[in-house]
C-alpha atoms as a PDB file:
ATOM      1  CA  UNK A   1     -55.418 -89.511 -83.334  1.00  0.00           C
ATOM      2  CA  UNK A   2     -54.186 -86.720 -84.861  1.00  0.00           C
ATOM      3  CA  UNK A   3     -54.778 -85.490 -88.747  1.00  0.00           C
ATOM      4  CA  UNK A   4     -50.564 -85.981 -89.101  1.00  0.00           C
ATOM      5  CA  UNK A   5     -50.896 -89.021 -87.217  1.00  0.00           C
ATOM      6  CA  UNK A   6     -53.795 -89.960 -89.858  1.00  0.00           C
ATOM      7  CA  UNK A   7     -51.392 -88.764 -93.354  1.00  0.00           C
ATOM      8  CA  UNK A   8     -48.641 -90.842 -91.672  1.00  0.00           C
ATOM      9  CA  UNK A   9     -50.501 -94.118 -91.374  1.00  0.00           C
ATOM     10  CA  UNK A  10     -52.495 -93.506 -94.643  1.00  0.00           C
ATOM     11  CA  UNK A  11     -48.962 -93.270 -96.131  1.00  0.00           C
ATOM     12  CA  UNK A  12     -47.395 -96.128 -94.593  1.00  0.00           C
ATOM     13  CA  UNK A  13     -50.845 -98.492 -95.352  1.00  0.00           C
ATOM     14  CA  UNK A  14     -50.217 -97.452 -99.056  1.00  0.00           C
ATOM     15  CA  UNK A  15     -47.036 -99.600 -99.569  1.00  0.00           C
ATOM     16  CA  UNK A  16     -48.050-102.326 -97.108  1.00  0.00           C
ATOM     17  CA  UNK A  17     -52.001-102.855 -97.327  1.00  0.00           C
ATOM     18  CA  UNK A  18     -53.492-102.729-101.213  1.00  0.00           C
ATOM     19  CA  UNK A  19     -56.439-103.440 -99.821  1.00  0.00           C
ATOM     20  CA  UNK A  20     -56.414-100.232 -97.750  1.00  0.00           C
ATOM     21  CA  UNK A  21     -57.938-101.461 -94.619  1.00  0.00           C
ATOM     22  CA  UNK A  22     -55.836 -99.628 -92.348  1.00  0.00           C
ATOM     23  CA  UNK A  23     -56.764 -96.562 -93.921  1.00  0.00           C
ATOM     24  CA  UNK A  24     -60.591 -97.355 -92.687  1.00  0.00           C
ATOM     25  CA  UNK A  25     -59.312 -98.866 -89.515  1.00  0.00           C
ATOM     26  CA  UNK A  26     -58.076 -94.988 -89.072  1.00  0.00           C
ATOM     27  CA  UNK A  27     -61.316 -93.366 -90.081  1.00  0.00           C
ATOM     28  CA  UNK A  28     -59.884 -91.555 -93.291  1.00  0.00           C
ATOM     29  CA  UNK A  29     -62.230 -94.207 -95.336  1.00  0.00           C
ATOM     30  CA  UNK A  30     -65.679 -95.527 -95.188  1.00  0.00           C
ATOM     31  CA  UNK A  31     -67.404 -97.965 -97.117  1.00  0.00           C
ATOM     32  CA  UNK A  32     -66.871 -98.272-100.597  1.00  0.00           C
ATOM     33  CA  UNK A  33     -64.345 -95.735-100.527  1.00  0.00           C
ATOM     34  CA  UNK A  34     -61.127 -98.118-100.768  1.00  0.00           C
ATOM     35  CA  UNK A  35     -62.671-100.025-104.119  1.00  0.00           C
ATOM     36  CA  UNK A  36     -62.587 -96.490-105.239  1.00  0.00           C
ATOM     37  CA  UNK A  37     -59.372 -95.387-104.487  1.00  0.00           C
ATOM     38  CA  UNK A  38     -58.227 -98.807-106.391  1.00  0.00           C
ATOM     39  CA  UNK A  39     -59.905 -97.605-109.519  1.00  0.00           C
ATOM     40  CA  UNK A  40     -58.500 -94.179-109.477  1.00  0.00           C
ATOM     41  CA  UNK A  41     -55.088 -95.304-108.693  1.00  0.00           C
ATOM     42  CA  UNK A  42     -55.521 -98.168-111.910  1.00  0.00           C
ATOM     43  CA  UNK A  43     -56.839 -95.130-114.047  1.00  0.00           C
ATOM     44  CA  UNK A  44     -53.511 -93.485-113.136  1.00  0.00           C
ATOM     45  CA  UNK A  45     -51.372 -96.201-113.906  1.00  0.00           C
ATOM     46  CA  UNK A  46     -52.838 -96.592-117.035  1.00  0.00           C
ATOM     47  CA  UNK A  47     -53.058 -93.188-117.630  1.00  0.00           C
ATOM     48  CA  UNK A  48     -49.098 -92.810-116.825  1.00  0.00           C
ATOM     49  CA  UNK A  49     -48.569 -96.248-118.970  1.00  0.00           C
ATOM     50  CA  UNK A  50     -50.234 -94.837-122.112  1.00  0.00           C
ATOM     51  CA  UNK A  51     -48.441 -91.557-121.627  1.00  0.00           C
ATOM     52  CA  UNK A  52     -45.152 -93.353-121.552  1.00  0.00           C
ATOM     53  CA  UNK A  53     -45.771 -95.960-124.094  1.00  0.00           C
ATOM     54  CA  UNK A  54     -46.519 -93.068-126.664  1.00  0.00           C
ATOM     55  CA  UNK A  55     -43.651 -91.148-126.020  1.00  0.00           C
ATOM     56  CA  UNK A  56     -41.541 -94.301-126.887  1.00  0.00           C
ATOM     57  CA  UNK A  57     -43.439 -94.833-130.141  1.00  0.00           C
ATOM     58  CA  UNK A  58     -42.980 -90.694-131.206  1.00  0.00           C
ATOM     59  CA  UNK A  59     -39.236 -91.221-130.310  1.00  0.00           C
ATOM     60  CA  UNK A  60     -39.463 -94.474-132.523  1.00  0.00           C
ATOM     61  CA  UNK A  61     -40.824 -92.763-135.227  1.00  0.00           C
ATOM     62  CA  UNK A  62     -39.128 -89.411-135.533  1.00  0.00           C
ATOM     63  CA  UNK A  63     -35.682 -91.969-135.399  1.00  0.00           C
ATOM     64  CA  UNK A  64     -37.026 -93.658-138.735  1.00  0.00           C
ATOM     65  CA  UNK A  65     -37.658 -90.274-140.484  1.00  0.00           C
ATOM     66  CA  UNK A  66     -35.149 -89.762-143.646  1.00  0.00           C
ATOM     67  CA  UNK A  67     -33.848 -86.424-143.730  1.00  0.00           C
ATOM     68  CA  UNK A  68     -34.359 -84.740-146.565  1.00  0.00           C
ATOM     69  CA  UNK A  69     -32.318 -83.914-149.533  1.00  0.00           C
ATOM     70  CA  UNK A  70     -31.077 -80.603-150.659  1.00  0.00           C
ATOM     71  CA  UNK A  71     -29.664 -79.870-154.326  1.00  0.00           C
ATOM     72  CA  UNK A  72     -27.576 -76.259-154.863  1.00  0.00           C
ATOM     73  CA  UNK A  73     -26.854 -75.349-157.800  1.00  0.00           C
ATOM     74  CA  UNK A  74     -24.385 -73.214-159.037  1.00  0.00           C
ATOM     75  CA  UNK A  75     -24.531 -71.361-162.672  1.00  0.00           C
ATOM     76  CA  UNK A  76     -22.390 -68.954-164.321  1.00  0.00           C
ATOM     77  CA  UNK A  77     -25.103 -67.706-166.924  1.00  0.00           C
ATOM     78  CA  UNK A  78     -23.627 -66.502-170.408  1.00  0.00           C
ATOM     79  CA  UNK A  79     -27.049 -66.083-171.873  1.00  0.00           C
ATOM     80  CA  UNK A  80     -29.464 -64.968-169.208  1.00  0.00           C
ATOM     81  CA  UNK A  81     -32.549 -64.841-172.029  1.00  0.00           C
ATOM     82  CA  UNK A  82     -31.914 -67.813-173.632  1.00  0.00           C
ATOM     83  CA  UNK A  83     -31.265 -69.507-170.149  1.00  0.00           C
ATOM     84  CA  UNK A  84     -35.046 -67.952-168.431  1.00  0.00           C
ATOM     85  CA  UNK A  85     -36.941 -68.720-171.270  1.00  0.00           C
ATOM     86  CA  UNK A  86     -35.408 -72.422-172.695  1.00  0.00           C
ATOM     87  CA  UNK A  87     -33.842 -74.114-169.647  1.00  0.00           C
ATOM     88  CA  UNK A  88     -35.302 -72.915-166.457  1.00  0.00           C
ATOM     89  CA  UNK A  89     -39.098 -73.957-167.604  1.00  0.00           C
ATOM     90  CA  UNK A  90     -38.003 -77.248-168.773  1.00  0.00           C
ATOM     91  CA  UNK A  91     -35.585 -77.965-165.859  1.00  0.00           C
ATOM     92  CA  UNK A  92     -38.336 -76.933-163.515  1.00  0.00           C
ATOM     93  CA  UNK A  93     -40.782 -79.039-165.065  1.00  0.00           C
ATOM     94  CA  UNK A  94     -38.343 -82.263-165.072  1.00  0.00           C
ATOM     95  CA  UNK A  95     -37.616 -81.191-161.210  1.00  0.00           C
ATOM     96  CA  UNK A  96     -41.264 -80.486-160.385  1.00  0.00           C
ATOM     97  CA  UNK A  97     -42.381 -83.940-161.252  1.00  0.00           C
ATOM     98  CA  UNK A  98     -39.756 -85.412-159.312  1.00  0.00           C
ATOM     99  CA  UNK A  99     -41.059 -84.249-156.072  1.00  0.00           C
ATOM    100  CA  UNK A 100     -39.169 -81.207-155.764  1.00  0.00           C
ATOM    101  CA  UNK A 101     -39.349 -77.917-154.028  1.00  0.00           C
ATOM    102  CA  UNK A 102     -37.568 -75.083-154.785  1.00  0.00           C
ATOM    103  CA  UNK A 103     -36.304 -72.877-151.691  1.00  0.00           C
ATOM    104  CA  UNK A 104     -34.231 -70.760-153.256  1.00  0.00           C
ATOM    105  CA  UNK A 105     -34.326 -69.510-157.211  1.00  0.00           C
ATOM    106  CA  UNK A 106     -31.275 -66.064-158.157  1.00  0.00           C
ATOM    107  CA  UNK A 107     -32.111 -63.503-155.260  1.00  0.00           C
ATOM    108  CA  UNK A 108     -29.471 -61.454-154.199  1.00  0.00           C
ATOM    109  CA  UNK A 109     -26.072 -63.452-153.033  1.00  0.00           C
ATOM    110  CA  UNK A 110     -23.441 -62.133-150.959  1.00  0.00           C
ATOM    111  CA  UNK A 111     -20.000 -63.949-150.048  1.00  0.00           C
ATOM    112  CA  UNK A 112     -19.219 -63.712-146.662  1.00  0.00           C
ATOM    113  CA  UNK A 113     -15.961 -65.832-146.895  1.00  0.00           C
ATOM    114  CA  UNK A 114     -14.243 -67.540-150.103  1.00  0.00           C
ATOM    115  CA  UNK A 115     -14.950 -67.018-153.947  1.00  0.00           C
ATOM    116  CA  UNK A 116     -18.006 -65.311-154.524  1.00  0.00           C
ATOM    117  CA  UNK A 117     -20.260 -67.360-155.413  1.00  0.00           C
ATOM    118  CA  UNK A 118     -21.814 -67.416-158.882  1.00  0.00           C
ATOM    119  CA  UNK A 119     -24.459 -65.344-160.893  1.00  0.00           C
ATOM    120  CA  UNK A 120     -27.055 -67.606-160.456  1.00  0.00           C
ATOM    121  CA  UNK A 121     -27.816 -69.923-157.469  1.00  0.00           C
ATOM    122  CA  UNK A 122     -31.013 -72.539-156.902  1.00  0.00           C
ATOM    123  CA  UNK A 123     -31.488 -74.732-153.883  1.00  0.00           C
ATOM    124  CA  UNK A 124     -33.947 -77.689-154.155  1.00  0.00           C
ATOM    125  CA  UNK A 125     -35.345 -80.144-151.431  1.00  0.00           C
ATOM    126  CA  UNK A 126     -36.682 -83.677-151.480  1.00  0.00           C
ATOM    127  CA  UNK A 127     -37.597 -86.053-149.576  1.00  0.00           C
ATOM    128  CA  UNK A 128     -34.570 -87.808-149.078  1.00  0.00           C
ATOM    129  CA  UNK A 129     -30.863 -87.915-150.612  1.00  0.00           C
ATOM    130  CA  UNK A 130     -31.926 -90.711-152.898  1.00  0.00           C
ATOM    131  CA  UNK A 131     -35.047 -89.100-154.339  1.00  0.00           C
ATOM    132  CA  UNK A 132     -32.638 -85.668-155.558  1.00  0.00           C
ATOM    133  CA  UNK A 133     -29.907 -87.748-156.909  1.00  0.00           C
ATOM    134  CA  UNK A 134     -32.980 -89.851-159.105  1.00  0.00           C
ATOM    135  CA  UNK A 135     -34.590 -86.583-160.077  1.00  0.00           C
ATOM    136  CA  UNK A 136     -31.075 -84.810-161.894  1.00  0.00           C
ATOM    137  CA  UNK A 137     -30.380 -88.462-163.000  1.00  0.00           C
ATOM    138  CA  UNK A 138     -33.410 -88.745-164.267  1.00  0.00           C
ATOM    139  CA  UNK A 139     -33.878 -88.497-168.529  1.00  0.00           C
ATOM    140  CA  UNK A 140     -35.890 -85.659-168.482  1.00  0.00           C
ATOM    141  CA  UNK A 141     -33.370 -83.452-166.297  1.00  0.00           C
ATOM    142  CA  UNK A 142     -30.708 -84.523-168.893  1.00  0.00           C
ATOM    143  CA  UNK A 143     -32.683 -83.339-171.614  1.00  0.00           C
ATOM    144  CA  UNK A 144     -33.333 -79.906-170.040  1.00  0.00           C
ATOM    145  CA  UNK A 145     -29.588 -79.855-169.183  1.00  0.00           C
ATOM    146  CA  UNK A 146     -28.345 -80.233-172.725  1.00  0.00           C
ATOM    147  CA  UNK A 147     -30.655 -76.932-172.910  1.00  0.00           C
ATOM    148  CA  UNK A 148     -28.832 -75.162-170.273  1.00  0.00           C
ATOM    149  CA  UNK A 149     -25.168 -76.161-171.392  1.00  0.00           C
ATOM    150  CA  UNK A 150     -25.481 -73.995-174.438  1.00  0.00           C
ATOM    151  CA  UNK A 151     -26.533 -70.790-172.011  1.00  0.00           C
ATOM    152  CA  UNK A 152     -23.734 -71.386-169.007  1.00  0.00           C
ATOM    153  CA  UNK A 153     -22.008 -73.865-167.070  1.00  0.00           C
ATOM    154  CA  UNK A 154     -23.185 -75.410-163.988  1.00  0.00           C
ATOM    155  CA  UNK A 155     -21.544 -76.759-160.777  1.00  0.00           C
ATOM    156  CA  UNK A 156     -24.837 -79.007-159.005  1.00  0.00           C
ATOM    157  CA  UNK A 157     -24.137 -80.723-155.747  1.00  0.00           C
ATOM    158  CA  UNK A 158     -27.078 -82.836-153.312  1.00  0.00           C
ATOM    159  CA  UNK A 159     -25.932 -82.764-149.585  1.00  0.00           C
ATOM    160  CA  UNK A 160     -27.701 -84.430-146.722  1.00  0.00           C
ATOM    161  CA  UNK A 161     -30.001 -82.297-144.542  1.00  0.00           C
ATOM    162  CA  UNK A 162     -30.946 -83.202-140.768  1.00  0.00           C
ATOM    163  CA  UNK A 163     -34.098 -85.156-140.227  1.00  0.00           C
ATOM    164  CA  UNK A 164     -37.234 -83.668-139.187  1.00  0.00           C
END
């Protein structure tokens, strides 16, 4: 018999014969050599069904992650000494303990379309939507705010951000 002739019955005893006894009926296996072609091909199918069965549990997992909060905040500063050296530490202290990171803090701001925006912006994340509106809500925010109201006036909005 030919080595095609061989392939082709090898592959045809695959999906009829488990036991592979075609394949030594052929000469392409002696011996022990099927009960080790069963192992390897149950190493692969567990190896495949692990592979698969983690993939699902990622996907499960990255579909329960919150996404994360954002805070911008918008100030028209009337007092810029009075607002960096009363309000921003105590604001960023009441923040800080709330979990919060702050991305952005003034820099340079540029309006691309719309109002320009005003002289003083600050983004904050958190962990969620929930945990940002706790933090402003939160008595020690409040207390820094009735700081910050003397030195300007504020527009402060959370949004949504996409999950991680």
């Amino acid at each position: 018999m030919t080595q095609s002739g061989r392939v082709a019955l090898l592959a045809t005893s695959l999906l009829v014969s488990p036991e592979l006894e075609c394949c030594r009926a052929v000469g392409l296996m002696t011996g022990n050599q099927g009960e080790s072609m069963k192992t390897q091909y149950a190493l692969a199918l567990a190896v495949a069904t692990g592979f698969g069965l983690g993939a699902a549990a990622v996907q499960g997992l990255h579909a329960q992650a919150k996404p994360p909060g954002f805070v911008v905040t918008e100030a028209d500063i009337t007092n810029q000494d009075g607002f960096l050296k009363e309000f921003s530490p105590a604001a960023q202290k009441a923040l800080g303990d709330s979990g919060s990171k702050t991305v952005v803090r003034g820099g340079k701001t540029v309006a691309i379309d719309g109002a320009p925006p005003k002289s003083r912006i600050v983004i904050n994340s958190f962990a969620s939507l929930e945990a940002a509106v706790t933090a402003y809500n939160s008595p020690a925010y409040k207390e820094a705010r009735t700081i910050g109201n003397k030195y300007g006036t504020f527009r402060i909005y959370a949004v949504e951000g996409l999950a991680q």
